[in-house]
C-alpha atoms as a PDB file:
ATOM      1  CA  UNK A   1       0.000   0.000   0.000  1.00  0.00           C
ATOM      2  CA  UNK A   2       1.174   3.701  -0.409  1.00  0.00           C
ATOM      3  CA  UNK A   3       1.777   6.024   1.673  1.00  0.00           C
ATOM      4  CA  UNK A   4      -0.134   9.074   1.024  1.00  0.00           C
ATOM      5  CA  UNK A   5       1.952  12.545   1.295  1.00  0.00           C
ATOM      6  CA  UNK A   6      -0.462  15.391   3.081  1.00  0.00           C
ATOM      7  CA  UNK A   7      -0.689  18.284   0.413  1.00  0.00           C
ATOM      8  CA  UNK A   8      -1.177  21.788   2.500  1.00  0.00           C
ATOM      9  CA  UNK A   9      -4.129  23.661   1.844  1.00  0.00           C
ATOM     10  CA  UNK A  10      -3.709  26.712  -0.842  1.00  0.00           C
ATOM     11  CA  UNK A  11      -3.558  29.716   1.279  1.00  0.00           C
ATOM     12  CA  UNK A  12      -6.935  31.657  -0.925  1.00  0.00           C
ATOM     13  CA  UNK A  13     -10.158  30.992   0.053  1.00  0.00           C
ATOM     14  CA  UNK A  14     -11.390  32.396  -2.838  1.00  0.00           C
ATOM     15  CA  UNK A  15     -11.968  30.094  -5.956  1.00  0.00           C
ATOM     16  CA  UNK A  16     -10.969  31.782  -9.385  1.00  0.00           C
ATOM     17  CA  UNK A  17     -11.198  28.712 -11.562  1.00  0.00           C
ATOM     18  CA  UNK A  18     -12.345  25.251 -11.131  1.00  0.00           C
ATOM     19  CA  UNK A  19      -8.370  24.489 -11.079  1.00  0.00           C
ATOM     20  CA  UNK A  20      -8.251  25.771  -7.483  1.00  0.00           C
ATOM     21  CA  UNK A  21     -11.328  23.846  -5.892  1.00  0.00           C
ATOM     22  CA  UNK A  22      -9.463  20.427  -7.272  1.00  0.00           C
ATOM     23  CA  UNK A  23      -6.269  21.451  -5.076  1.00  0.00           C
ATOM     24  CA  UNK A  24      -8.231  22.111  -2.436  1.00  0.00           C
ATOM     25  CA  UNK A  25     -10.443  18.892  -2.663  1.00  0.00           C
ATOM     26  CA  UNK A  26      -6.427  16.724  -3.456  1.00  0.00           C
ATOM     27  CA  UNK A  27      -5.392  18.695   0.367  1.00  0.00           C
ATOM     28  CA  UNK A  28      -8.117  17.568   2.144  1.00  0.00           C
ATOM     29  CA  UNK A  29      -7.766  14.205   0.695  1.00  0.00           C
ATOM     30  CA  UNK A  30      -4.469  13.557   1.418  1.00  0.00           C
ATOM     31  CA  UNK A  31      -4.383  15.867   4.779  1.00  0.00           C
ATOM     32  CA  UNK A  32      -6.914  12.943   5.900  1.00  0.00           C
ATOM     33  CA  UNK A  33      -4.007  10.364   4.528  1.00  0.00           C
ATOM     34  CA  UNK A  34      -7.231   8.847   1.963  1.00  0.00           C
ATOM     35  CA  UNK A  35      -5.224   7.195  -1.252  1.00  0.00           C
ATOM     36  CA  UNK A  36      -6.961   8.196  -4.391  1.00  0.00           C
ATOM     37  CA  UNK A  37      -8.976   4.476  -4.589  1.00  0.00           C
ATOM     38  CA  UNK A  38     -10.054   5.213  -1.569  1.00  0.00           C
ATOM     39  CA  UNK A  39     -11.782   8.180  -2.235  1.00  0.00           C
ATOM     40  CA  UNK A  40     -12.706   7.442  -5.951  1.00  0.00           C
ATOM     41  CA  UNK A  41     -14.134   4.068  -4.540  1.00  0.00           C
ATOM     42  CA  UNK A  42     -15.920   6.050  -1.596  1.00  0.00           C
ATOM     43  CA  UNK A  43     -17.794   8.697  -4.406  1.00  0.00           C
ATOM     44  CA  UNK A  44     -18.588   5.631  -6.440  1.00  0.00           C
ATOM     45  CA  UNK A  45     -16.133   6.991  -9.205  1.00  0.00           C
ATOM     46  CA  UNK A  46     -13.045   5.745 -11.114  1.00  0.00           C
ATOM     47  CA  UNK A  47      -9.509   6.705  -9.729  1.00  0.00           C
ATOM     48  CA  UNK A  48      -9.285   8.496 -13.042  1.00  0.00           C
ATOM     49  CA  UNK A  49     -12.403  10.699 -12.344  1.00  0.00           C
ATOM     50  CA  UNK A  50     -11.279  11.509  -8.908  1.00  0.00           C
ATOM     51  CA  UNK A  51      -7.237  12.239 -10.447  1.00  0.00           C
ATOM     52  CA  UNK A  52      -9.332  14.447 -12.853  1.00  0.00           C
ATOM     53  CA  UNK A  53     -11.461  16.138 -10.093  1.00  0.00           C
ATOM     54  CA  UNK A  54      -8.148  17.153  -8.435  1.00  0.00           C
ATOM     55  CA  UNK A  55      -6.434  18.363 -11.755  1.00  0.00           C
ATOM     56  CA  UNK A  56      -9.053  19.198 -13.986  1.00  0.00           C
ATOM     57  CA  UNK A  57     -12.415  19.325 -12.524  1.00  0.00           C
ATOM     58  CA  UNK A  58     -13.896  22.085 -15.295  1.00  0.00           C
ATOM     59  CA  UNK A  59     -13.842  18.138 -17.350  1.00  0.00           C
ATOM     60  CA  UNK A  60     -15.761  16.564 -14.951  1.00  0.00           C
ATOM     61  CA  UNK A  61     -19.911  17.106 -14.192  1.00  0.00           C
ATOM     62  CA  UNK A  62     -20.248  20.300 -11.410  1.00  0.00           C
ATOM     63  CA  UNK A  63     -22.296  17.863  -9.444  1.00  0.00           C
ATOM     64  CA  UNK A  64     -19.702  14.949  -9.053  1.00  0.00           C
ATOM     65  CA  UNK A  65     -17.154  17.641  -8.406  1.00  0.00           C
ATOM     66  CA  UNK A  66     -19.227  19.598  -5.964  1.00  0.00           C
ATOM     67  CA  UNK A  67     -19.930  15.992  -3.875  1.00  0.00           C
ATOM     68  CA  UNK A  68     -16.351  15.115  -3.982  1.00  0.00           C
ATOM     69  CA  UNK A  69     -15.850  18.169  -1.896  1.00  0.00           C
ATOM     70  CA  UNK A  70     -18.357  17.258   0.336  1.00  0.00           C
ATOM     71  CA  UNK A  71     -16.905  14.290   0.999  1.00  0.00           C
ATOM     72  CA  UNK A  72     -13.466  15.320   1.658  1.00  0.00           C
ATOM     73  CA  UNK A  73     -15.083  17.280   4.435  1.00  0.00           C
ATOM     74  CA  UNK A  74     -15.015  21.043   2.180  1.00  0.00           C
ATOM     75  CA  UNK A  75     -17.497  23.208   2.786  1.00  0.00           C
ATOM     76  CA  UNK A  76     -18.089  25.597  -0.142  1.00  0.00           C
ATOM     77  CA  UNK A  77     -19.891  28.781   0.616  1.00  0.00           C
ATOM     78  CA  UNK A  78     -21.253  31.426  -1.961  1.00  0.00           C
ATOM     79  CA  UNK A  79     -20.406  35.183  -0.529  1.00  0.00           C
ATOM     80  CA  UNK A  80     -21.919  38.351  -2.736  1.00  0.00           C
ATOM     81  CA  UNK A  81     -18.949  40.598  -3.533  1.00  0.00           C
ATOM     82  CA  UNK A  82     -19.842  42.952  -0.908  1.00  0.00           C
ATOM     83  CA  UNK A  83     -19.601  41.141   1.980  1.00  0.00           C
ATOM     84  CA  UNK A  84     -16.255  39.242   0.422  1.00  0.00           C
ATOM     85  CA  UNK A  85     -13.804  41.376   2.924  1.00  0.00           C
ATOM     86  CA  UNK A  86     -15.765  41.360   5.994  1.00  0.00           C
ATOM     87  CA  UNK A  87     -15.919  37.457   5.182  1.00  0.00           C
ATOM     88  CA  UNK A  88     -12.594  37.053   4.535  1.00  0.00           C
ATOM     89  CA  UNK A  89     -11.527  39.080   7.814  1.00  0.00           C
ATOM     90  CA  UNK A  90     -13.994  36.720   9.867  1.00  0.00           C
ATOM     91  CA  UNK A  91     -12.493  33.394   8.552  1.00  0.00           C
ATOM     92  CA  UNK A  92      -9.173  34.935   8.960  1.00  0.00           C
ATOM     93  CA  UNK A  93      -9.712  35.670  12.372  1.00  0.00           C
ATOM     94  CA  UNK A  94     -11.412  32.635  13.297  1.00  0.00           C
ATOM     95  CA  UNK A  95      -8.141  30.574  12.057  1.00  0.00           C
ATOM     96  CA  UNK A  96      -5.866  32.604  13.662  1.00  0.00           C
ATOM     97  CA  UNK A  97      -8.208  31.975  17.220  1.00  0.00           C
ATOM     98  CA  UNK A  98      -8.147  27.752  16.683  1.00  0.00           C
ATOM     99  CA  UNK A  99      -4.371  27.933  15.580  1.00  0.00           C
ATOM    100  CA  UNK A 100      -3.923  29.788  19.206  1.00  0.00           C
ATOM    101  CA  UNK A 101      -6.151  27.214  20.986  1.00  0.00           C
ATOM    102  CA  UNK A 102      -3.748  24.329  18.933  1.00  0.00           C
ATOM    103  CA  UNK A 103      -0.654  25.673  19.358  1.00  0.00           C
END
């Protein structure tokens, strides 16, 4: 069996392409140490469809995508522009608070 390597999380929260939503769905996979069969087997999908959800997920159907995500444990969340900086300063804050409580 291999070993699976933990990828680190990109450091944006903020999606511009479908590119970026595969690396984070490949961290969480391999942060929870899940080999690509695992996970492909878990969504009901080939290993090929779940390497192609982490590289290239614009080729694969939104909705297979989108539950791969939710079953690595992402949760995506849909902010109007306007609110995008007070977000981002509340999830920033809020991860700098648990790292404290961690560390």
């Amino acid at each position: 069996m291999r070993t699976v390597v933990p990828v680190p999380f990109p450091r944006d929260m903020k999606l511009g392409n479908p590119e970026e939503l595969g690396a984070w769905i490949k961290a969480a996979r391999t942060q929870g140490r899940l080999s690509a069969e695992d996970a492909a087997m878990g969504l009901d999908v080939s290993r090929q469809t779940m390497l192609n959800i982490e590289k290239t997920p614009g080729n694969v159907a939104f909705e297979t995508v989108f539950r791969a995500a939710k079953e690595m444990g992402l949760t995506l969340i849909v902010v109007p522009p306007e609110s995008l900086a007070s977000v981002r300063h509340a999830l920033k804050a809020a991860s700098q608070a648990n790292e404290g409580c961690n560390g």
